[in-house]
Protein backbone atom coordinates (compact mmCIF):
# COMPACT_ATOMS: atom_id res chain seq x y z
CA UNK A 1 119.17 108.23 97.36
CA UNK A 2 115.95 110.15 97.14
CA UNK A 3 115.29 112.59 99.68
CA UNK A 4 111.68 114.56 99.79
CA UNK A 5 112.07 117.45 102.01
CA UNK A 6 109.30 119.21 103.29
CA UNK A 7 109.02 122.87 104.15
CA UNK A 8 106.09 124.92 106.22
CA UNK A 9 104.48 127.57 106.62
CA UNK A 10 105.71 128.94 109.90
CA UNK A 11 109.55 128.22 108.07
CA UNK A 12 108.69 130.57 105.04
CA UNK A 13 106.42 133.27 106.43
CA UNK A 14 107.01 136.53 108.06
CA UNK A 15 104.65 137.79 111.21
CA UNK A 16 102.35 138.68 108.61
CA UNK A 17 102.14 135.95 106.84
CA UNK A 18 103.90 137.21 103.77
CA UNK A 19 107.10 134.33 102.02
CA UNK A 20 110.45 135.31 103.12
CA UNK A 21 112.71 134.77 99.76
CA UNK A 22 115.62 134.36 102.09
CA UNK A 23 113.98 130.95 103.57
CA UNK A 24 113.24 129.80 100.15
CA UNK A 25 117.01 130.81 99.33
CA UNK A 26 118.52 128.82 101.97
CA UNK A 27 116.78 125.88 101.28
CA UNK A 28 117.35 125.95 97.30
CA UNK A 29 121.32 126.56 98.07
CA UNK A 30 121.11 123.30 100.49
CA UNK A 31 118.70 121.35 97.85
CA UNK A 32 121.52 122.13 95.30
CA UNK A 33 124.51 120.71 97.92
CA UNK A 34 122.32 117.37 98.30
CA UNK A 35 121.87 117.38 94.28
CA UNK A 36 125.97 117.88 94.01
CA UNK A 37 126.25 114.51 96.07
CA UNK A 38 124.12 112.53 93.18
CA UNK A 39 120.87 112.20 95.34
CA UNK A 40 117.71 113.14 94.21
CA UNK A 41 115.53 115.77 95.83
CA UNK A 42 111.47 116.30 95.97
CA UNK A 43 110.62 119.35 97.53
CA UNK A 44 106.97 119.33 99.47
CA UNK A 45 105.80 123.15 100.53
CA UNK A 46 103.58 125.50 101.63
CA UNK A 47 103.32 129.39 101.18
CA UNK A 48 100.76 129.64 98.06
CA UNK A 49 98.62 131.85 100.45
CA UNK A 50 101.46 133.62 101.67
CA UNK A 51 102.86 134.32 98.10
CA UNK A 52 99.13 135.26 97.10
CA UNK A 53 98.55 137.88 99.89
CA UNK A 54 100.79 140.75 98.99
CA UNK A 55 99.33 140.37 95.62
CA UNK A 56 95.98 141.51 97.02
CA UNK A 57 96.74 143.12 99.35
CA UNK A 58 95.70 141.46 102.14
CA UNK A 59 98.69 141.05 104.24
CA UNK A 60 98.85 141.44 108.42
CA UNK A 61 95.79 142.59 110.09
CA UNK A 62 93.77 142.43 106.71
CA UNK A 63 94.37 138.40 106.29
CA UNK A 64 91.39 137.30 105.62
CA UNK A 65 90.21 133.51 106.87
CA UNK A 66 86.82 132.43 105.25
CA UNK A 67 88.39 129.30 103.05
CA UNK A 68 86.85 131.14 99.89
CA UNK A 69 88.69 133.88 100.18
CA UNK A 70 91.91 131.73 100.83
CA UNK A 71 91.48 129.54 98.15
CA UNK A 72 91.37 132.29 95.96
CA UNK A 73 94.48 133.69 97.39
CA UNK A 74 95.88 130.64 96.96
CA UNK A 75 95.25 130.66 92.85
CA UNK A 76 97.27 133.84 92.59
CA UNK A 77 100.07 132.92 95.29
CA UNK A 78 100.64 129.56 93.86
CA UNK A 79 102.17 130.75 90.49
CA UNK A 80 104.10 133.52 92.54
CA UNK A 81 105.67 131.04 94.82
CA UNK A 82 106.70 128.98 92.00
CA UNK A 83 108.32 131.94 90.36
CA UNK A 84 110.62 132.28 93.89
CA UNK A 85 111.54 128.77 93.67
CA UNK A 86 112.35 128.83 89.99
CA UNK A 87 114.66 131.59 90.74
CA UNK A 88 116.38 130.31 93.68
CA UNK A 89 117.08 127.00 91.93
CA UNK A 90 118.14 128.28 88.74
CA UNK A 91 120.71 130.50 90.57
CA UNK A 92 122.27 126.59 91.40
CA UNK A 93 121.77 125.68 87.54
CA UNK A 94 118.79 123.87 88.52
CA UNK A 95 115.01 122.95 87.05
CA UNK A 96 112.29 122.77 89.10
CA UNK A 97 108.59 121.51 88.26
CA UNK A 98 104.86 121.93 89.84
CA UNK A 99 102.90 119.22 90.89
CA UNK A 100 99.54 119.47 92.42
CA UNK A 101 98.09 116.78 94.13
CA UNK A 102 94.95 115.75 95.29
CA UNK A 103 93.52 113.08 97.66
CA UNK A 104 92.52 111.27 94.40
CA UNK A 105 95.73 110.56 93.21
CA UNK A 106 96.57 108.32 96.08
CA UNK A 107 93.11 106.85 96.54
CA UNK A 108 92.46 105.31 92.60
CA UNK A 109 95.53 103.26 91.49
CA UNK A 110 95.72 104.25 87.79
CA UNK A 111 95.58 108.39 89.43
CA UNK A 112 98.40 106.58 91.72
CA UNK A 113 100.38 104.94 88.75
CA UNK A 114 99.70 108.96 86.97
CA UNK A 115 101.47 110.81 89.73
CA UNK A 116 104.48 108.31 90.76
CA UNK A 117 105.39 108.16 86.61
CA UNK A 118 105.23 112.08 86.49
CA UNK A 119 107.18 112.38 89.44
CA UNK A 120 109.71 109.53 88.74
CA UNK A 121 110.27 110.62 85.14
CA UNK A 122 110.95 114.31 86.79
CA UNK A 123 113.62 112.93 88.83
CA UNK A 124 115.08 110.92 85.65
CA UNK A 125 114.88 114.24 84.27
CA UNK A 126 117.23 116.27 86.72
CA UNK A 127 114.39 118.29 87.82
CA UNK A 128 113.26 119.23 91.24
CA UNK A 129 109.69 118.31 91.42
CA UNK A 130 107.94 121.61 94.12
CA UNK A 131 104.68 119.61 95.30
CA UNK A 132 102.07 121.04 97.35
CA UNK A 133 98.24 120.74 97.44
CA UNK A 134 95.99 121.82 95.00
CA UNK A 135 94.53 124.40 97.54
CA UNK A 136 92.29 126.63 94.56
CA UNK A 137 89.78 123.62 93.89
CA UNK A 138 90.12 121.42 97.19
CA UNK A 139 87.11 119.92 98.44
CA UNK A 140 86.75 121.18 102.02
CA UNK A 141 85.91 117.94 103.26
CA UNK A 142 87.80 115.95 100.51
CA UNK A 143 91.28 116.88 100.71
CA UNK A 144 94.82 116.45 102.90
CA UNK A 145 94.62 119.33 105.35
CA UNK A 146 98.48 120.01 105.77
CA UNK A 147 101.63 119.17 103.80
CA UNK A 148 103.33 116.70 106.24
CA UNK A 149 101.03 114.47 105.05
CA UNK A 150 101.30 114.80 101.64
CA UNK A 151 105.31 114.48 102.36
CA UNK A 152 104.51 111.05 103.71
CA UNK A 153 102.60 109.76 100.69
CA UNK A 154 105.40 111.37 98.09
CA UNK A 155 107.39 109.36 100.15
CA UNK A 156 105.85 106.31 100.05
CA UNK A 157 104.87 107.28 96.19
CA UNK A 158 108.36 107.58 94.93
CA UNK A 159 110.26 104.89 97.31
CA UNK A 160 112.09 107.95 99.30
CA UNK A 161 115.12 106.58 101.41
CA UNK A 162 114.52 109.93 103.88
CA UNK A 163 111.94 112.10 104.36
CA UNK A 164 112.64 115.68 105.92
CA UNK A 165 110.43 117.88 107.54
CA UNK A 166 111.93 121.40 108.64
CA UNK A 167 110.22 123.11 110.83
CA UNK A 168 110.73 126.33 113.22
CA UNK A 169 112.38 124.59 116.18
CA UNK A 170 114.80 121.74 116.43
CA UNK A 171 112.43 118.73 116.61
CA UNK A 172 110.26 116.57 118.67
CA UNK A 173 111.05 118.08 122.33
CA UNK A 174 110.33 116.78 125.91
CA UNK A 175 108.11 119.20 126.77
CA UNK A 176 106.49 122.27 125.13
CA UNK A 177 109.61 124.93 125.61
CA UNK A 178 107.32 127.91 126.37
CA UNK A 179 105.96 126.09 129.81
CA UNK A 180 109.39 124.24 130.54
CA UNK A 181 113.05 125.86 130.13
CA UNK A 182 114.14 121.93 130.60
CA UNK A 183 112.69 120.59 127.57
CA UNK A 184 115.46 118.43 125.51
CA UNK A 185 115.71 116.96 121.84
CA UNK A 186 114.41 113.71 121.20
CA UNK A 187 116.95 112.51 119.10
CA UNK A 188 115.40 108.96 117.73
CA UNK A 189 111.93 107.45 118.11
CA UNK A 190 111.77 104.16 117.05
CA UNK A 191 108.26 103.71 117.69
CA UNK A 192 105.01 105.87 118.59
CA UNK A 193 103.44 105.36 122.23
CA UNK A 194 100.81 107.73 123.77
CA UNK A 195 103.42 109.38 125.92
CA UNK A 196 105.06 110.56 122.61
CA UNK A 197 101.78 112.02 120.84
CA UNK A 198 100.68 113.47 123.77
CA UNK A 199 104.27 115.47 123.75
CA UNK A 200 103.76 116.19 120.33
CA UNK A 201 100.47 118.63 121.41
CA UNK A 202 98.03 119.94 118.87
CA UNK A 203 98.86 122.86 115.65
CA UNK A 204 101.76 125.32 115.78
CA UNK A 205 101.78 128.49 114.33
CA UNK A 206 98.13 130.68 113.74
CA UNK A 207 98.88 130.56 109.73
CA UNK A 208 99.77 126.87 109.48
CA UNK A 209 97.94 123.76 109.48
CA UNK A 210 100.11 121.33 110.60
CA UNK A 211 102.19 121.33 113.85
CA UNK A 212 104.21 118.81 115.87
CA UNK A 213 101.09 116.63 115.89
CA UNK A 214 100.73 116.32 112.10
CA UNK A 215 104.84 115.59 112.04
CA UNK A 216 104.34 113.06 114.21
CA UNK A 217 101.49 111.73 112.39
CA UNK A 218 103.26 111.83 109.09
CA UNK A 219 106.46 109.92 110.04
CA UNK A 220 104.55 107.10 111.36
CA UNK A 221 102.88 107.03 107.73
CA UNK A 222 106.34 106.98 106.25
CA UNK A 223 107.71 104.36 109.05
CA UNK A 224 105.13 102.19 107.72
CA UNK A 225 106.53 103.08 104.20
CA UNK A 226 109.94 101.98 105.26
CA UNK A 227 111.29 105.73 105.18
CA UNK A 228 113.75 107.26 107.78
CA UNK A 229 112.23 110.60 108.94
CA UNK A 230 114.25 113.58 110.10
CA UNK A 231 111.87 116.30 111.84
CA UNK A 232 114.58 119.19 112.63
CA UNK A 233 115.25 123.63 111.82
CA UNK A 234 115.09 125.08 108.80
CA UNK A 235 117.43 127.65 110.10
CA UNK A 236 120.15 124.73 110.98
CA UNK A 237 123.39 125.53 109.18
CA UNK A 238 123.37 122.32 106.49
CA UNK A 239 120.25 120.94 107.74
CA UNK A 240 119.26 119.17 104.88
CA UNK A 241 123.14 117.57 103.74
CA UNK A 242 122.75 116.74 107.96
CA UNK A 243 119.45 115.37 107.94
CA UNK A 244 119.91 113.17 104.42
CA UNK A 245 123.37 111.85 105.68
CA UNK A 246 122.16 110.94 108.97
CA UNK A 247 124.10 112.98 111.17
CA UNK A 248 123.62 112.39 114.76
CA UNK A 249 121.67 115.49 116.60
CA UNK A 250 120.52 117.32 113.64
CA UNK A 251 116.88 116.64 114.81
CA UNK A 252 114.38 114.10 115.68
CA UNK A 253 115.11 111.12 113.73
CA UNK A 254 111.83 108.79 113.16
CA UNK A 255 113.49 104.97 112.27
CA UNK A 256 111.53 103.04 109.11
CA UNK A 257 109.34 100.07 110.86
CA UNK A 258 110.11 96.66 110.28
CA UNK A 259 106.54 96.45 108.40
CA UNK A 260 106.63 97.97 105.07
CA UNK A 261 102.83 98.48 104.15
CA UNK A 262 102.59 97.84 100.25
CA UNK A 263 100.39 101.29 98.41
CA UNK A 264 97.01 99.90 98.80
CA UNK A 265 96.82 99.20 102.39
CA UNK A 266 98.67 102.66 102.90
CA UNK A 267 95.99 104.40 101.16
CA UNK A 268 93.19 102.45 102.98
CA UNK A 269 95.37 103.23 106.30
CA UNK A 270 95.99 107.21 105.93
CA UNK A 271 94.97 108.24 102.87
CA UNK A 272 91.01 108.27 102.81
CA UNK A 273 88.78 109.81 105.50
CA UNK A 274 86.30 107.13 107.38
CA UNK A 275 82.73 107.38 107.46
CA UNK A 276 82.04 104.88 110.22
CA UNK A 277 82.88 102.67 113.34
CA UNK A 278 82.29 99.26 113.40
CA UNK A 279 82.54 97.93 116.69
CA UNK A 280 83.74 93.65 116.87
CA UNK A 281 83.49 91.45 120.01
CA UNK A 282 86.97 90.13 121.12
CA UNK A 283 87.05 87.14 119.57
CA UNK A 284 86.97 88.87 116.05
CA UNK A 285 89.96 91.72 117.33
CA UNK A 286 91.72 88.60 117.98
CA UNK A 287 91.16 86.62 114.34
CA UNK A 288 92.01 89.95 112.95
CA UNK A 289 94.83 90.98 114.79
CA UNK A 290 95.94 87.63 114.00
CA UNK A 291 96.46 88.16 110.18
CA UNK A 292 95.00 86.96 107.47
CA UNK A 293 91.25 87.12 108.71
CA UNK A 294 88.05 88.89 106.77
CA UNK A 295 86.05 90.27 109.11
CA UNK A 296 82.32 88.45 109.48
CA UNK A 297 79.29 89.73 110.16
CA UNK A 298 79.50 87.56 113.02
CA UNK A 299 81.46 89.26 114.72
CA UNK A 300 79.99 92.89 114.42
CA UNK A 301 77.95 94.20 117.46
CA UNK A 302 77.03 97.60 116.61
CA UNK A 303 77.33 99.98 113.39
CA UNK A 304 77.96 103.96 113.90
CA UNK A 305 77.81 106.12 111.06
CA UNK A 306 76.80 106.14 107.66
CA UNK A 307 78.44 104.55 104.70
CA UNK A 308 78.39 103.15 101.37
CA UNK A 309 79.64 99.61 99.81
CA UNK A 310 83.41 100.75 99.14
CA UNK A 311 84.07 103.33 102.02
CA UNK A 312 86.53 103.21 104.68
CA UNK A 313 85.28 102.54 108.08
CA UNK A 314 87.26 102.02 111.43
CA UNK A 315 87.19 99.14 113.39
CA UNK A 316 87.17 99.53 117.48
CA UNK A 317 87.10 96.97 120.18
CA UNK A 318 84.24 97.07 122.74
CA UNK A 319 85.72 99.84 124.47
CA UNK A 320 85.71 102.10 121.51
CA UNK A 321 89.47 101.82 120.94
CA UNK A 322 90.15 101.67 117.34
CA UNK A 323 92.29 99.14 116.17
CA UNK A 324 91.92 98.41 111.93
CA UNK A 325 90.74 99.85 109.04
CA UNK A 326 89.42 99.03 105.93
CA UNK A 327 86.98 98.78 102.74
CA UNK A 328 83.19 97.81 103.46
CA UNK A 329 81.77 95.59 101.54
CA UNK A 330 78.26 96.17 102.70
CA UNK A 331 76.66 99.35 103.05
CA UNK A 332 75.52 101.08 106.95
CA UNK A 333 71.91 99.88 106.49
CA UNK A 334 72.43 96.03 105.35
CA UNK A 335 75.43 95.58 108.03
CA UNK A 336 73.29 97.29 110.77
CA UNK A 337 70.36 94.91 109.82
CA UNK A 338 72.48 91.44 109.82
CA UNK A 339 74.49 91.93 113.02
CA UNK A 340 75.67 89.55 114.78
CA UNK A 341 74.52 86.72 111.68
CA UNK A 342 76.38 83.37 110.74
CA UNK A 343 76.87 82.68 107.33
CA UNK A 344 74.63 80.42 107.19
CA UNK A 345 71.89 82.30 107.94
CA UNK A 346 72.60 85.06 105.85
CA UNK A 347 70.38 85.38 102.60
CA UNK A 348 71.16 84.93 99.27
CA UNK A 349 73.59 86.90 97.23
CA UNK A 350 75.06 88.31 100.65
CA UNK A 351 79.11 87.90 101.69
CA UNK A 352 79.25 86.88 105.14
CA UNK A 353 81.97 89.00 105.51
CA UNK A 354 81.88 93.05 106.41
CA UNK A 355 85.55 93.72 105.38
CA UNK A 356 87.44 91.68 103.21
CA UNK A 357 91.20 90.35 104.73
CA UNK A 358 92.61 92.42 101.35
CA UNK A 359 90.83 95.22 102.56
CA UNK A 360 91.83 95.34 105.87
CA UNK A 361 94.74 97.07 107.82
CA UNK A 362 95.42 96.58 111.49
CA UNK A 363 96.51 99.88 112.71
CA UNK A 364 99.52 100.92 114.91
């Protein structure tokens, strides 16, 4: 079994945002139980900023927040966190390895093909691969923006059978804990409706990125992978052994779905950012929704946005809800100008069709 288990910030970090090496123990110690059992373990986390502050002193009230400034943290804390998890895990007799990743390495297949060998051949190796972001160099607008995501494309990247996320509390509750001493554990979700995201609420913690909302983002990403998801503690006694052996309670369990998207359409789905809305009449939501369909020109009734020949774009009903994805094949302009065309009436040279059916995903 391989098991990628994912750890944040608000799990490793003290009130002033420094790494607690006790966290980072626990969870080597529990990595190293899993490894006993002959699974295989990818560890996705956060904490190069909080490894990099000390450094500079720029702990508690003098954190800085300009994204320069944290970037740069981010350069020093990055080796420094390494260093803690190289220690933990060698304390177990264990290897561990860096990998940085970028959006790029899930958007162009042979970047794709790069990372999943590295990875794989890591695994093959008996090492524990330590993934996070390449925060130093990211592209503001170009890059993940939290590590539950990246956990969800590891997953998908190296055929995980489980994906953990451990977080500060116990999982997906009813309600929001601090406004209702009722709130329960949802112990399984076997699929997403609004009443569930809306539970899940917006970011956590001041220093993290993520929150309940990106957790519950991520494990419908690795649903559509075919991965079980466990969100639960870090502080849980055995929460990792629990959550890879599928131990009733430990947390929120998120089931696989049925549909297991192959890479491609998972990178067109959650991997790259859209630049536009293309809004259909009902008869093409239908053809589309139906399976198998391109989407025509036809069909198209208005174009918001800007994009290129290549870009992602959304696709929305005529109420604005969005409903697919995909890959234009004609740019903002030339789509904008044909709306609403047949083929035949198209000129010359020019595919009748916006979005090609290979380019296309129909979204949950």
């Amino acid at each position: 079994m391989i098991a990628v288990i994912k750890i944040g910030t608000s799990s490793l970090t003290d009130d002033s945002g420094e790494i607690r090496h006790e966290a980072i123990a626990k969870l080597c110690a529990e990595v190293s139980g899993v490894r006993s059992n002959g699974d295989q373990v990818v560890i996705v986390t956060s904490g190069a900023i909080g490894a990099g502050l000390p450094a500079l002193g720029l702990g508690g009230p003098n954190r800085p927040t300009d994204s320069k400034t944290l970037q740069a943290v981010s350069a020093v804390g990055q080796s420094r966190l390494m260093a803690v998890y190289s220690e933990a895990l060698a304390h177990h007799g264990l290897v561990c390895g860096q990998v940085l990743l970028a959006p790029l390495d899930f958007v162009d297949r042979r970047q794709y093909l790069q990372a999943r060998g590295t990875l794989l051949r890591l695994l093959e190796l008996g090492v524990v691969p330590i993934v996070n972001e390449n925060d130093a160099v990211a592209d503001d607008e170009i890059r993940f923006g939290d590590n539950d995501r990246i956990a969800a494309l590891v997953s998908h990247l190296v055929d995980a059978d489980v994906m953990v996320l451990l977080t500060d509390i116990d999982g997906l509750l009813s309600a929001d804990p601090r406004l209702d001493p009722s709130a329960s554990l949802i112990e399984e979700i076997i699929d997403f409706d609004k009443e569930l995201e809306s539970i899940a609420g917006g970011p956590g913690s001041p220093g993290a990125s993520g929150g309940m909302a990106s957790k519950v983002s991520a494990a419908r990403i690795a649903a559509w992978s075919g991965v079980r998801t466990v969100i639960a503690a870090a502080h849980r006694d055995n929460v990792v052994a629990d959550s890879v052996n599928g131990v009733v309670g430990v947390g929120t369990t998120v089931l696989p779905h049925d549909r297991d998207l192959p890479a491609r359409k998972l990178w067109i789905a959650f991997a790259i950012g859209s630049r536009g809305v293309l809004t259909v009449d009902a008869g093409a939501r239908t053809a589309l929704e139906a399976g198998g369909s391109s989407l025509m020109l036809a069909g198209v009734l208005s174009v918001s946005g800007s994009f290129d020949v290549d870009d992602a774009v959304e696709v929305a009903n005529e109420s604005g809800d969005i409903f697919a994805k995909g890959l234009v094949r004609l740019n903002s302009a030339d789509t904008a100008s044909m709306l609403g065309r047949a083929s035949v009436d198209l000129p010359e040279g020019i595919a009748p069709f916006v979005i090609h059916a290979d380019d296309l995903v129909i979204l949950p």
